[in-house]
Protein backbone atom coordinates (compact mmCIF):
# COMPACT_ATOMS: atom_id res chain seq x y z
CA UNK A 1 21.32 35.24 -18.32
CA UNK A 2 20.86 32.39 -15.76
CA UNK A 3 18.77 32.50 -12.57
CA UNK A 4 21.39 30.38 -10.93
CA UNK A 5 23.09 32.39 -8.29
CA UNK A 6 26.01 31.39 -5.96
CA UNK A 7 26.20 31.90 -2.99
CA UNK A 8 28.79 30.75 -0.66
CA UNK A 9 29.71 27.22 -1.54
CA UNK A 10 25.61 26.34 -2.29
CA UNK A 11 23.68 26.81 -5.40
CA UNK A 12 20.30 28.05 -5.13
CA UNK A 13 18.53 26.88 -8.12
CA UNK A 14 14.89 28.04 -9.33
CA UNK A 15 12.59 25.03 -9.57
CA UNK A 16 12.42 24.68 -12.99
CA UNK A 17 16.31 23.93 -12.58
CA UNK A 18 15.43 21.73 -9.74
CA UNK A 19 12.44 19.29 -11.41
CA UNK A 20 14.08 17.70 -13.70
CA UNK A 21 17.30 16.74 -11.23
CA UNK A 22 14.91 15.47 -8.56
CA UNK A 23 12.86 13.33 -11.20
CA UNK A 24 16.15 11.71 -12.15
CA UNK A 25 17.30 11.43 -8.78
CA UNK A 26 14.12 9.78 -8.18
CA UNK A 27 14.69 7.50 -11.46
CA UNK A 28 17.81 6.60 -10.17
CA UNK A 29 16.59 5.19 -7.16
CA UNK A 30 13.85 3.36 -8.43
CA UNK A 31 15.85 2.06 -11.15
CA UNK A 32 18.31 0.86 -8.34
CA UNK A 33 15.52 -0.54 -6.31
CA UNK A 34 13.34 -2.66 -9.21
CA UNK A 35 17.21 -4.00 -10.28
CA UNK A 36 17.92 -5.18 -7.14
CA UNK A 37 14.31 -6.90 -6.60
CA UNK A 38 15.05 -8.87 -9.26
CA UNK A 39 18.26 -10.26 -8.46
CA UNK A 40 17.09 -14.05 -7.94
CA UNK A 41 19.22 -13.95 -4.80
CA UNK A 42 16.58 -10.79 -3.12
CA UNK A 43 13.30 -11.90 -1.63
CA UNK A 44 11.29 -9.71 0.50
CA UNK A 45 9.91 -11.27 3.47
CA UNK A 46 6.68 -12.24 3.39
CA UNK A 47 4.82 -11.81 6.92
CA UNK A 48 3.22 -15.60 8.14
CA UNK A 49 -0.59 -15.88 6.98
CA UNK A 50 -0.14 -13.57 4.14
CA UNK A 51 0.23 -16.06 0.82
CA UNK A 52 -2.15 -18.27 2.49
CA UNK A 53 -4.89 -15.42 2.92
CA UNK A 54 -4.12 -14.48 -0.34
CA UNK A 55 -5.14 -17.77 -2.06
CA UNK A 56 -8.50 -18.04 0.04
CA UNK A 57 -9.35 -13.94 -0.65
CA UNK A 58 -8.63 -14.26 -4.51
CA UNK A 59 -11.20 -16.32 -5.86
CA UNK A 60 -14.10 -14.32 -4.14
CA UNK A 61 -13.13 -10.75 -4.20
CA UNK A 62 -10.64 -8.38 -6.26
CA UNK A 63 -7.54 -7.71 -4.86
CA UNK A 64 -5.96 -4.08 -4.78
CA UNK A 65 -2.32 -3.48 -3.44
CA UNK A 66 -2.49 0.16 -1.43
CA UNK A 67 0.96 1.00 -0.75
CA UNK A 68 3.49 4.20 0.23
CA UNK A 69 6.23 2.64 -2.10
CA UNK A 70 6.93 4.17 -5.55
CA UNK A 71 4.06 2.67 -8.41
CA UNK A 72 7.66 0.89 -9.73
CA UNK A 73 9.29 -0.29 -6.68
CA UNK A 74 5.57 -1.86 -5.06
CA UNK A 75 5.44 -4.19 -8.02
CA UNK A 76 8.96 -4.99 -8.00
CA UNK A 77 8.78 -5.74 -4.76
CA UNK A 78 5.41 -7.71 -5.03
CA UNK A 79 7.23 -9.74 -8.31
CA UNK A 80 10.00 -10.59 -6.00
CA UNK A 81 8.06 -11.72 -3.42
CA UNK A 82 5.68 -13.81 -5.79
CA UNK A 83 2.52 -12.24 -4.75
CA UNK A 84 1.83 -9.91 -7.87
CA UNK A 85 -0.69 -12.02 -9.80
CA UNK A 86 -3.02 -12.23 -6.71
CA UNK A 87 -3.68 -8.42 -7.36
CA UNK A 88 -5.33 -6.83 -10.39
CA UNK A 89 -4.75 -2.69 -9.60
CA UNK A 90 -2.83 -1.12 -7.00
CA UNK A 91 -2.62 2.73 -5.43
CA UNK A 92 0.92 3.96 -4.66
CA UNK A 93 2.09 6.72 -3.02
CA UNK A 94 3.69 8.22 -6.06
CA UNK A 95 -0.15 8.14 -6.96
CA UNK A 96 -0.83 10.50 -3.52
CA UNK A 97 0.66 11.03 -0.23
CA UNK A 98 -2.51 11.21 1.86
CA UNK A 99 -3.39 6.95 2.05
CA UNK A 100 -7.70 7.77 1.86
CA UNK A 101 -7.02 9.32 -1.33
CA UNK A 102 -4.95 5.98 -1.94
CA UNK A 103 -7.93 3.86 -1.09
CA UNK A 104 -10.71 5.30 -3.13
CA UNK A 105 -7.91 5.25 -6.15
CA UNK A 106 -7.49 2.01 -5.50
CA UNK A 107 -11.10 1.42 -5.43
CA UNK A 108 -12.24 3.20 -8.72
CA UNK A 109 -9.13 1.12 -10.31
CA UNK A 110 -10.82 -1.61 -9.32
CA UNK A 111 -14.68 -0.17 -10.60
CA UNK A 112 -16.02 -0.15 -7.06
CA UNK A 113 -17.11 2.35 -4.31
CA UNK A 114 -14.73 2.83 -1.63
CA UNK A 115 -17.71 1.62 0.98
CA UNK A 116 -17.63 -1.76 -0.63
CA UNK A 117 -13.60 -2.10 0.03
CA UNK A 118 -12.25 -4.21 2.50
CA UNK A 119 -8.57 -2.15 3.57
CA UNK A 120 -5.98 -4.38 5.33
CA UNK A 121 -3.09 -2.34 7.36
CA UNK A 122 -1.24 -2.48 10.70
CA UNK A 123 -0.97 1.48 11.58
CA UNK A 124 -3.44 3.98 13.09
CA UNK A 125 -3.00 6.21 9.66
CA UNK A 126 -4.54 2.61 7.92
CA UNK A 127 -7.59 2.69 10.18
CA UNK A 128 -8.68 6.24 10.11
CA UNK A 129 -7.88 6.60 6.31
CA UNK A 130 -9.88 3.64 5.84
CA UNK A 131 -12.86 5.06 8.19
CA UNK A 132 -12.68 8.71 6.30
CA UNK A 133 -13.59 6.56 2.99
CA UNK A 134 -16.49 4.31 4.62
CA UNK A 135 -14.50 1.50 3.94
CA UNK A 136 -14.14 -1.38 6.28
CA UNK A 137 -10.55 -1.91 7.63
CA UNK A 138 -8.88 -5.37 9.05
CA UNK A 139 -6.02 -4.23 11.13
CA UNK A 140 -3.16 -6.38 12.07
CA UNK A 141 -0.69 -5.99 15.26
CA UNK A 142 2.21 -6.87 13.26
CA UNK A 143 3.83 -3.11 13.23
CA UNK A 144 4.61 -0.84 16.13
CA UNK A 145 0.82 -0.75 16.97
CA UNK A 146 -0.91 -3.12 19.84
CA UNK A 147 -3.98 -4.92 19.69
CA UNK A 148 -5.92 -2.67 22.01
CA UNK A 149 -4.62 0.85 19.80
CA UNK A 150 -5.78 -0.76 16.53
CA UNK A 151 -8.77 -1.42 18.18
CA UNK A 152 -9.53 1.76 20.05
CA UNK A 153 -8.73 3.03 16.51
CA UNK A 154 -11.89 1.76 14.96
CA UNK A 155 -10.95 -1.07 13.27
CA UNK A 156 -13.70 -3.24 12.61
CA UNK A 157 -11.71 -6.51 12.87
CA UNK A 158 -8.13 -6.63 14.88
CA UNK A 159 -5.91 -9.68 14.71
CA UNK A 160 -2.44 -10.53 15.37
CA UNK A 161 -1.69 -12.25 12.42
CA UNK A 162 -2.69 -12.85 9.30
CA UNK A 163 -2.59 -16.27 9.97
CA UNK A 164 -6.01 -15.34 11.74
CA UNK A 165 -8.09 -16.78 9.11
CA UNK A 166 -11.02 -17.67 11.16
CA UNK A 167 -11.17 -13.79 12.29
CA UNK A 168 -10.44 -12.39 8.89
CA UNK A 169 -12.60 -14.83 5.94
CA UNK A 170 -15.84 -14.58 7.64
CA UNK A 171 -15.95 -10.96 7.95
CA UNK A 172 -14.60 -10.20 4.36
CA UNK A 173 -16.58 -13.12 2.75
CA UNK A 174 -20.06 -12.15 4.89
CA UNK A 175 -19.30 -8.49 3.43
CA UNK A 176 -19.15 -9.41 -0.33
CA UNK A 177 -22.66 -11.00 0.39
CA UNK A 178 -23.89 -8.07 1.77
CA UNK A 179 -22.53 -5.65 -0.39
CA UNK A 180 -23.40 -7.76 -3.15
C-alpha cells in the first residue's frame, strides 16, 4: 500500500516520492537554462574591466570561478559569455550553499590553501566568507553594496570597478610573491 495520502485537493508525498521529482524538476531547469546559453543569439553581460582583468590575472595565478549558480548553468553561462577558458576549477552552489565552504572547495580544486586565495565579490556575504577562510577578498561596488559597506566589511581592497586595474594587479600580483 502507498504512503501517498490525499488530502483535500493536495498530495502529501513522503520524500522518497518527492527526490526524484525535485531532481528532475531541477534537470529541467538546468537543461532549459544551458540550452538557452547557447543560443548564439544569448550573451550574458559582461561587467566593464572584467575580460580585461582576466587576461592580465591569467598568466600569473590560477583562476577559480566561485559561484551560487548550478555547477551546469555557471559554465554555460561562462561559455556564453566567452570567459570559460580563463578558469581551470570552479565551486558552485550545487557544490554547497554556505559560499566559505565554496571558497576552500574552490581552493583544494585548485591544490592550494584557502589563505593563499585571492576571492573577488561585490556583497557583504563575499567579504566575510572570504575572511572566515583567511583568504584575501577584492570587493567591488558594482551590486547593491557601497564603497564605504564593502569596506567597513573588511575587504582588503575596495574598488568600483573592475576596470580598477591599478588598485586590483598590484595587490594580487605582490600576494603571489609573498605567498610564493
Amino acid at each position: 500500500m502507498s504512503k501517498t495520502r490525499k488530502y483535500s485537493s493536495f498530495w502529501l508525498l513522503t520524500p522518497n516520492q518527492i527526490d526524484p521529482l525535485l531532481n528532475s524538476a531541477v534537470q529541467l531547469a538546468v537543461d532549459s537554462a544551458v540550452k538557452s546559453l547557447a543560443g548564439a543569439d544569448l550573451r550574458p553581460a559582461i561587467l566593464p574591466g572584467v575580460t580585461d582583468l582576466l587576461t592580465k590575472l591569467a598568466p600569473h595565478a590560477t583562476l577559480a570561478i566561485v559561484s551560487g549558480n548550478l555547477e551546469p548553468i555557471g559554465w554555460a553561462k561562462l561559455r556564453a559569455a566567452r570567459l570559460d577558458h580563463f578558469f581551470v576549477a570552479g565551486a558552485f552552489g550545487s557544490d554547497h550553499v554556505e559560499r566559505a565552504e565554496l571558497i576552500k572547495l574552490a581552493a583544494a580544486k585548485m591544490g592550494v590553501a584557502p589563505e593563499q586565495v585571492v576571492h573577488f565579490g561585490d556583497a557583504l556575504s563575499d567579504v566575510r566568507a572570504a575572511k572566515v577562510v583567511g583568504a584575501r577578498v577584492v570587493a567591488v561596488a558594482t551590486g547593491i553594496f557601497s564603497l564605504s559597506s564593502l569596506a567597513e566589511e573588511g575587504a582588503d581592497v575596495v574598488v568600483q570597478s573592475l576596470e580598477d586595474t591599478g588598485a586590483i594587479l598590484p595587490f594580487v600580483l605582490k600576494g603571489l610573491k609573498e605567498r610564493g
